[in-house]
Protein backbone atom coordinates (compact mmCIF):
# COMPACT_ATOMS: atom_id res chain seq x y z
CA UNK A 1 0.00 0.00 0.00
CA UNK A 2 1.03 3.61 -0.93
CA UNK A 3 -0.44 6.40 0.35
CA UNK A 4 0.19 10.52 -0.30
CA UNK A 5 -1.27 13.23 1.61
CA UNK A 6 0.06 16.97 1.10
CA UNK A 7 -0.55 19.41 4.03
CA UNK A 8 0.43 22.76 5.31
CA UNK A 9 2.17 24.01 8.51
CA UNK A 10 1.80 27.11 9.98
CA UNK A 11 3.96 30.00 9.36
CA UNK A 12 6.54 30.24 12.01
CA UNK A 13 9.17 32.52 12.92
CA UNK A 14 13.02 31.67 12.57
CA UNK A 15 13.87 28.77 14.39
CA UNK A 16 13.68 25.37 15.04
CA UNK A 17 10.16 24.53 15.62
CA UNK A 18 8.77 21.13 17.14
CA UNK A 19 6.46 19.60 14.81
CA UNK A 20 5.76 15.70 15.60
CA UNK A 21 2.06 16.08 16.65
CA UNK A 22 0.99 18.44 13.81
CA UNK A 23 2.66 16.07 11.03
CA UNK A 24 0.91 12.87 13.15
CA UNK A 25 -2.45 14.46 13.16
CA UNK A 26 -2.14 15.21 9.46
CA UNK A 27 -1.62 11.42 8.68
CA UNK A 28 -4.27 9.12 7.02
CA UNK A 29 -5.35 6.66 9.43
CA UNK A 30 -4.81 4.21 10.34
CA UNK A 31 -1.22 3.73 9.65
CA UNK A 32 0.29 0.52 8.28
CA UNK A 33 1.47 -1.40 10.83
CA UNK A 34 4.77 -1.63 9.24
CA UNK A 35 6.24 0.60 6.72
CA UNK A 36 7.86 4.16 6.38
CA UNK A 37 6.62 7.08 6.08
CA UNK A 38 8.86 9.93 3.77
CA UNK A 39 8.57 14.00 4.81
CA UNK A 40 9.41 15.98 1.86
CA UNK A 41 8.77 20.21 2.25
CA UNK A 42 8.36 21.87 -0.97
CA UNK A 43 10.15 24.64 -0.09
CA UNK A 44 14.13 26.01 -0.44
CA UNK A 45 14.38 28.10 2.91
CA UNK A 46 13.31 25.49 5.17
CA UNK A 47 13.93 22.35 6.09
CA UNK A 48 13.09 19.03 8.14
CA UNK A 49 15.08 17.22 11.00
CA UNK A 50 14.46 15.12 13.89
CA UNK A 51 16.47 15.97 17.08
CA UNK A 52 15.71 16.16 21.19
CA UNK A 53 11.99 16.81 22.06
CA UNK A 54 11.77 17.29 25.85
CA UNK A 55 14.06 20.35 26.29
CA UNK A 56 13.36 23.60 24.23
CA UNK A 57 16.91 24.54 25.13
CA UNK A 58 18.29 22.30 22.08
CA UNK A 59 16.17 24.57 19.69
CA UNK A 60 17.73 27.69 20.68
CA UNK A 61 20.46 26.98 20.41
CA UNK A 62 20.23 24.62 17.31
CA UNK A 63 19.12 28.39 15.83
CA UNK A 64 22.32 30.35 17.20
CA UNK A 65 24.57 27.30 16.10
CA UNK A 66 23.02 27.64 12.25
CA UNK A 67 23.01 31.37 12.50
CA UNK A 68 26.77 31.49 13.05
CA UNK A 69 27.44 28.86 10.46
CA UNK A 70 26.01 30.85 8.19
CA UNK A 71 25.79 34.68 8.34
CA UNK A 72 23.65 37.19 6.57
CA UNK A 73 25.15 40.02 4.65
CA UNK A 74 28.11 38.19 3.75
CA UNK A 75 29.84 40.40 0.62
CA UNK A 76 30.12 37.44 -1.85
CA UNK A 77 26.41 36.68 -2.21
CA UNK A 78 25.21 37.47 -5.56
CA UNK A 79 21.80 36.15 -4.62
CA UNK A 80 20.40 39.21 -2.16
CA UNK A 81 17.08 40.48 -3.87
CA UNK A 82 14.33 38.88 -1.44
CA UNK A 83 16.17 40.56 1.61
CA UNK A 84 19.04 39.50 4.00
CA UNK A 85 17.78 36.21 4.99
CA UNK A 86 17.24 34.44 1.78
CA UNK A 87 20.53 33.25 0.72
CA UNK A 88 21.51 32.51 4.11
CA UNK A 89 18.11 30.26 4.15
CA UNK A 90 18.96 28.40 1.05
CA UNK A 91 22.50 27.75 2.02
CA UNK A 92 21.31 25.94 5.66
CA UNK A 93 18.27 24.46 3.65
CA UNK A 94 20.58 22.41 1.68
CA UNK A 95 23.05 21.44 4.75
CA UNK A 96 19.84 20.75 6.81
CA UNK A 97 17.95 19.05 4.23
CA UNK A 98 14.14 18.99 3.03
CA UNK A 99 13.34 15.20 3.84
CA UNK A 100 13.32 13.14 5.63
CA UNK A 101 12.17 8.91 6.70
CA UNK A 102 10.84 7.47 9.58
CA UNK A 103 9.98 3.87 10.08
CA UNK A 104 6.15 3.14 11.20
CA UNK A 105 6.20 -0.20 13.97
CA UNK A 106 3.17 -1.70 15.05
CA UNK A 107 1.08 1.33 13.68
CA UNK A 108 3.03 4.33 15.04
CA UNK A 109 6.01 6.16 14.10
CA UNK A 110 8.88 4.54 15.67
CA UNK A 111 10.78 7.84 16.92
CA UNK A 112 12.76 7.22 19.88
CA UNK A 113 11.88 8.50 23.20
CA UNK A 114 13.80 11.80 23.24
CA UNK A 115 13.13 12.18 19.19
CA UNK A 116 10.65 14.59 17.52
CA UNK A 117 10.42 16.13 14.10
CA UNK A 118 11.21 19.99 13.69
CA UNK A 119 10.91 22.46 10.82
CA UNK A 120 13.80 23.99 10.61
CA UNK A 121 12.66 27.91 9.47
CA UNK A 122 15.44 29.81 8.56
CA UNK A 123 13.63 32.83 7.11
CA UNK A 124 12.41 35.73 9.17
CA UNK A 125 9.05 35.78 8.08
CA UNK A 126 8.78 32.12 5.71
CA UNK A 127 5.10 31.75 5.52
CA UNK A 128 3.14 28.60 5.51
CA UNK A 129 5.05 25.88 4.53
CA UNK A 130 3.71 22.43 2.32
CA UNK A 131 4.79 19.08 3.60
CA UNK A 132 4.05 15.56 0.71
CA UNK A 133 3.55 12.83 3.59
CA UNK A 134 4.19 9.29 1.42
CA UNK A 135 3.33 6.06 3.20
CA UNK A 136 4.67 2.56 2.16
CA UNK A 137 3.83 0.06 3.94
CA UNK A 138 1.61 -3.22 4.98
C-alpha cells in the first residue's frame, strides 16, 4: 500500500520549531502497521530534521549554532534580492535538508523516546510551509 497526503504548517518565525504532533495528526489513518513514512517540504528556505523533544533549550540553540554557520550580509552573495535572509536560508536548507524517513512499527512512528520532528525555518518571516507525507507500507 502507498499512500500521499500533502498538508500545510503554519507559518513560524526563525527557528527550530517542534512539529511531531501536527505532522501525526495530518496522517491518514490508520497507519500501516509496518512501513515508512517519507517528509518531503516543498520549499528552499526550510527544512526538516528530527532531534531532542523534551528540552526547548536544544532549539535555541540549534538556531544560534546555524546562524553562526552561516551569516547574513556576507559580501560574496550574488543572490540578495528577497532581503538578508534568503541566501543565508537556502545555504542551511541544503546542509539541513528537506526530507526526511521514519519507520512506522506496530502502527506508530517509531521515533525514539527523546526524538521529535522539527521544521527547521530559517527565514524571518517564511510563511506557511507544504509538507508531501508518502506512506509505504503493509
Amino acid at each position: 500500500m502507498i499512500q500521499q497526503v500533502e498538508f500545510v504548517l503554519n507559518a513560524r518565525p526563525r527557528g527550530f520549531h517542534l512539529v511531531t504532533s501536527e505532522i501525526i495528526a495530518a496522517l491518514p489513518r490508520p497507519l500501516p502497521k509496518y512501513g515508512i513514512l517519507n517528509l518531503f517540504v516543498k520549499h528552499t528556505s526550510c527544512g526538516l530534521s528530527i532531534n531532542e523533544n523534551a528540552d526547548p533549550d536544544v532549539r535555541t540553540d540549534m538556531n544560534e549554532i546555524f546562524n553562526r554557520l552561516v551569516r547574513e550580509g556576507e559580501p560574496y552573495y550574488d543572490h540578495t534580492f528577497e532581503g538578508l535572509d534568503d541566501m543565508p536560508a537556502h545555504a542551511k536548507s541544503t546542509l539541513c535538508g528537506v526530507s526526511l524517513t521514519i519507520p512506522i512499527s506496530q502502527g506508530r512512528l517509531n521515533l525514539g523516546t527523546w526524538q521529535g520532528v522539527y521544521l527547521c525555518e530559517f527565514r524571518d518571516h517564511g510563511g506557511p510551509r507544504r509538507v508531501v507525507a508518502t506512506i509505504i507500507g503493509e
